[in-house]
C-alpha atoms as a PDB file:
ATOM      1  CA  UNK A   1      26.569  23.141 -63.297  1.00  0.00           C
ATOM      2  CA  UNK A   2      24.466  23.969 -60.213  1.00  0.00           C
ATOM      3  CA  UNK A   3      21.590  21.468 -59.104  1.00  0.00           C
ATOM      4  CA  UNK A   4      18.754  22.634 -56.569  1.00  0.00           C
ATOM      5  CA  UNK A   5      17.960  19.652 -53.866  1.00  0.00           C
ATOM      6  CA  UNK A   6      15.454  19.939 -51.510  1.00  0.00           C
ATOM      7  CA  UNK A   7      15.333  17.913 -48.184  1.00  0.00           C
ATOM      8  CA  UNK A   8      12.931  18.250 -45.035  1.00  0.00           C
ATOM      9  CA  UNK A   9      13.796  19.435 -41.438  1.00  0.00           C
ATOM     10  CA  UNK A  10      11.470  19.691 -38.700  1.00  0.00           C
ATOM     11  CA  UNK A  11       9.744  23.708 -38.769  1.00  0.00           C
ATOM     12  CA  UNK A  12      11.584  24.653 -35.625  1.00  0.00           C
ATOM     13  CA  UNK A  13      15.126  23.990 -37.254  1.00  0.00           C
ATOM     14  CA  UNK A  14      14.169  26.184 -40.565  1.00  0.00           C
ATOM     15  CA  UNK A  15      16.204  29.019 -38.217  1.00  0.00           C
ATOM     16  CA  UNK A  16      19.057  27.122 -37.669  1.00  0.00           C
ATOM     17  CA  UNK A  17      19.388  26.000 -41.019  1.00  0.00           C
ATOM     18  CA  UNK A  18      19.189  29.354 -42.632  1.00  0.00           C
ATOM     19  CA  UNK A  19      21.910  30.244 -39.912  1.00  0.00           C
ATOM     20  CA  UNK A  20      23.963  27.459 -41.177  1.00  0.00           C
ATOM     21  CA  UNK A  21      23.779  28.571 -44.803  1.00  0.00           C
ATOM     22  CA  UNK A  22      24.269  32.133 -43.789  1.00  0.00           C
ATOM     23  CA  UNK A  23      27.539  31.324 -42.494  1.00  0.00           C
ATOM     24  CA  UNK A  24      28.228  28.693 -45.593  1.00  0.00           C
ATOM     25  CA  UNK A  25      27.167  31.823 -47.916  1.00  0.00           C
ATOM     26  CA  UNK A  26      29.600  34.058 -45.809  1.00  0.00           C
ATOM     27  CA  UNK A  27      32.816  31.986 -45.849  1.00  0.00           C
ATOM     28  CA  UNK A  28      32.717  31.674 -49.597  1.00  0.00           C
ATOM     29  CA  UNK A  29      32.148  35.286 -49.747  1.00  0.00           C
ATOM     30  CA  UNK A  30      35.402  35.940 -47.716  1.00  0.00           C
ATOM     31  CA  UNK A  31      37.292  33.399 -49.887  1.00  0.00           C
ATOM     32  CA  UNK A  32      36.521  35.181 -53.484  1.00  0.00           C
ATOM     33  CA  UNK A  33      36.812  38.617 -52.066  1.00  0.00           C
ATOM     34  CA  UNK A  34      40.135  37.339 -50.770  1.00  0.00           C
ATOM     35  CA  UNK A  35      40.965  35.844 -54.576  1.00  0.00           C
ATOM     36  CA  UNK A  36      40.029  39.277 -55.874  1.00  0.00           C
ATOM     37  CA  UNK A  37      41.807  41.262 -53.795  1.00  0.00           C
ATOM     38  CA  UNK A  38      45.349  38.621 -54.796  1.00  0.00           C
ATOM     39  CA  UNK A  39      44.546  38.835 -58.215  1.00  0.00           C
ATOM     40  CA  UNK A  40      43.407  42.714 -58.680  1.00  0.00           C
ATOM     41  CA  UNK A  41      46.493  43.841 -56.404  1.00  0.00           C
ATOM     42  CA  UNK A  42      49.049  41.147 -57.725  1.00  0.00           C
ATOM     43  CA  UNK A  43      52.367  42.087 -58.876  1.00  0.00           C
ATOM     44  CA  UNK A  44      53.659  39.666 -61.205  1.00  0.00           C
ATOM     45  CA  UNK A  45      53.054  40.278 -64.910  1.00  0.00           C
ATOM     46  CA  UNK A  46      49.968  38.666 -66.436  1.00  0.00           C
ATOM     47  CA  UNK A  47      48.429  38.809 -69.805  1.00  0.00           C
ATOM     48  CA  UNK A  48      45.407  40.350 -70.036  1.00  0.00           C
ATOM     49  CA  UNK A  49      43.720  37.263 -71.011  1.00  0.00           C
ATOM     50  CA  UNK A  50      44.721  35.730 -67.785  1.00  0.00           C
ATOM     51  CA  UNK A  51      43.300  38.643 -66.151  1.00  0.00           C
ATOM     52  CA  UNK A  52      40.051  38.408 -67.747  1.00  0.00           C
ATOM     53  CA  UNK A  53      40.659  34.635 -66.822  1.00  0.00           C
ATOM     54  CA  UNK A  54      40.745  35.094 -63.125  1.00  0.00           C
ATOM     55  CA  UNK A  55      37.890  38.030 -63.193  1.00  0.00           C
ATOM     56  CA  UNK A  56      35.472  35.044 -65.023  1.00  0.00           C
ATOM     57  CA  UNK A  57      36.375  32.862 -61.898  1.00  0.00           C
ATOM     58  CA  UNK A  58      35.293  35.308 -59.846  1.00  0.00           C
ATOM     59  CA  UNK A  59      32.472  36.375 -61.504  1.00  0.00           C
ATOM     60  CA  UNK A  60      31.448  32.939 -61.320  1.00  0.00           C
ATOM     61  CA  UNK A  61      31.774  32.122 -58.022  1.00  0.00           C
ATOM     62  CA  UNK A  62      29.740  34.975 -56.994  1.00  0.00           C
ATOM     63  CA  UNK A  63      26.753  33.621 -58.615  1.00  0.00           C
ATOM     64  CA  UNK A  64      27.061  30.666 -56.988  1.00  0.00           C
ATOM     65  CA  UNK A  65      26.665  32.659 -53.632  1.00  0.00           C
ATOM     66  CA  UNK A  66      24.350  34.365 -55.290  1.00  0.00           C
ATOM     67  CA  UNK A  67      22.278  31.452 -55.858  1.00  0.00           C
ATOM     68  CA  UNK A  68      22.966  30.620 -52.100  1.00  0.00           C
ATOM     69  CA  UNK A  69      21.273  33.870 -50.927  1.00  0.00           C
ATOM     70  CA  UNK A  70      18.312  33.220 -53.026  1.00  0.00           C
ATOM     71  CA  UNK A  71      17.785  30.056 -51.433  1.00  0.00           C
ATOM     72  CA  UNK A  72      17.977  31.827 -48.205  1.00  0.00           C
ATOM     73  CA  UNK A  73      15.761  34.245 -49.067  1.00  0.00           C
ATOM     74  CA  UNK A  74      12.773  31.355 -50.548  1.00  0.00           C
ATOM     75  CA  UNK A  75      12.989  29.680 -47.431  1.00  0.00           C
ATOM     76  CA  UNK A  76      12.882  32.610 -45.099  1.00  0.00           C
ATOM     77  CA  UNK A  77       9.484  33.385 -47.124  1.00  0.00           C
ATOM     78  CA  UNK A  78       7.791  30.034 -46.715  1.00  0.00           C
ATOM     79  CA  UNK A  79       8.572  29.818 -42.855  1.00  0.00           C
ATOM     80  CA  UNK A  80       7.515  34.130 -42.631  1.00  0.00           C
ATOM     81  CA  UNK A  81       4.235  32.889 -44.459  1.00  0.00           C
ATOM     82  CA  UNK A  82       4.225  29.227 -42.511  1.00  0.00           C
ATOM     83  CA  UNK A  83       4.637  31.598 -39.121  1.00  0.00           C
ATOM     84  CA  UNK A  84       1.751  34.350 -40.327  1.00  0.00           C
ATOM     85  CA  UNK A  85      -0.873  31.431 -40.905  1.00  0.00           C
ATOM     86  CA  UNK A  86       0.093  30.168 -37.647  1.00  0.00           C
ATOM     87  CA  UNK A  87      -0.925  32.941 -35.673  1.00  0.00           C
ATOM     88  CA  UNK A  88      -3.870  34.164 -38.128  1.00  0.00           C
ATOM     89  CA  UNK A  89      -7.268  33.108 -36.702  1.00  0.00           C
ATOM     90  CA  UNK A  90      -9.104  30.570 -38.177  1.00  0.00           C
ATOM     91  CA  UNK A  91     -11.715  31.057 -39.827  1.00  0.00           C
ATOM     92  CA  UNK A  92     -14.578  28.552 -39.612  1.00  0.00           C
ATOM     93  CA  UNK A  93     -15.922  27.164 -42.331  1.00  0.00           C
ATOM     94  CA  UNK A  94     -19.351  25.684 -41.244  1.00  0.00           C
ATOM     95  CA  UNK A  95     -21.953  27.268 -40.716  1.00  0.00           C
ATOM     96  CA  UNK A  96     -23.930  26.420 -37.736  1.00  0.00           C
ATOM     97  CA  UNK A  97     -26.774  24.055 -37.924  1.00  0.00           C
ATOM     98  CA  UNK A  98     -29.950  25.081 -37.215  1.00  0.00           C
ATOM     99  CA  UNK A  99     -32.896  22.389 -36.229  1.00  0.00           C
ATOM    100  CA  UNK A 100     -35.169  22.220 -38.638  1.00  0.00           C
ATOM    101  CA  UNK A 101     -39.051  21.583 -37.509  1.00  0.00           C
ATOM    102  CA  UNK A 102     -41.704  20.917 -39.799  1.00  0.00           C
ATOM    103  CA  UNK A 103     -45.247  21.555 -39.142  1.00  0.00           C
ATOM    104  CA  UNK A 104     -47.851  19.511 -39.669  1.00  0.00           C
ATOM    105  CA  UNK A 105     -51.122  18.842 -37.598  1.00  0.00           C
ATOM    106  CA  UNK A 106     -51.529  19.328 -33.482  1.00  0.00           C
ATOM    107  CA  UNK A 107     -48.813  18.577 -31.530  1.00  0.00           C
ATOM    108  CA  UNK A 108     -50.285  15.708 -29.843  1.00  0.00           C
ATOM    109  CA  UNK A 109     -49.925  13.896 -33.105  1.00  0.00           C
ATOM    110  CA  UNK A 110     -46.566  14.304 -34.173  1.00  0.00           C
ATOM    111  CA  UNK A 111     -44.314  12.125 -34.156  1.00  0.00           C
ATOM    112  CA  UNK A 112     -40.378  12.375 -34.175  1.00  0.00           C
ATOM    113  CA  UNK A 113     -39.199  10.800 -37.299  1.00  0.00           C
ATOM    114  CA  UNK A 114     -35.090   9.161 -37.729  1.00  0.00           C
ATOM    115  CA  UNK A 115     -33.666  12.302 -38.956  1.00  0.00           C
ATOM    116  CA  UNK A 116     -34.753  14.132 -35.676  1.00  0.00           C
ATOM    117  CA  UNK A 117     -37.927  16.076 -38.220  1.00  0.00           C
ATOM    118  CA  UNK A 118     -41.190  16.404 -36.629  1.00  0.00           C
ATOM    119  CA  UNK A 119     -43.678  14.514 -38.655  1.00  0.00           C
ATOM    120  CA  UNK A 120     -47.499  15.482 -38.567  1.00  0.00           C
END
């Protein structure tokens, strides 16, 4: 039974770690192709349900690194996308403020009110 986990590392390790389960993903890959190779070359007489045994094995371990690429490949996407919003612009959001004045009367009468208005 496989289990995703999930744990946090600071953004500028996200490389590293990917490197690190690169070569994790790698290694295993050398070990089944070595167990294939043994087993699909082997000279000792097996049934063919022990065959088909060894082939499930196989099979089976190759999802696993399977499952080990796709990880690699989600979290290469988040940091791609983290690393394009980084360096996109950004775009603001309010809109400058204009003053406002209302009219009202001469200006010798107005009067500034709390709000920074004119008031006739």
């Amino acid at each position: 039974m496989n289990v995703k986990i999930s744990y946090t590392v600071p953004f500028s390790r996200v490389p590293d770690t990917i490197t690190e389960l690169m070569r994790q993903t790698c290694n295993e890959l050398e070990v089944v192709g070595t167990k294939l190779k043994m087993n699909a070359f082997d000279e000792h007489e097996e049934t063919p349900l022990q065959k088909m045994k060894r082939i499930d094995e196989v099979r089976k371990e190759l999802s696993t690194i399977d499952l080990l690429l796709e990880d690699c490949y989600t979290i290469l996407a988040g940091y791609n996308k983290a690393l394009a919003e980084m360096h996109m612009p950004k775009q603001r959001t309010e809109e400058p403020q204009h003053e406002r004045v209302q009219q009202g009367g001469s200006s010798n009468s107005s009067t500034e009110g709390s709000n920074g208005s004119v008031r006739g």
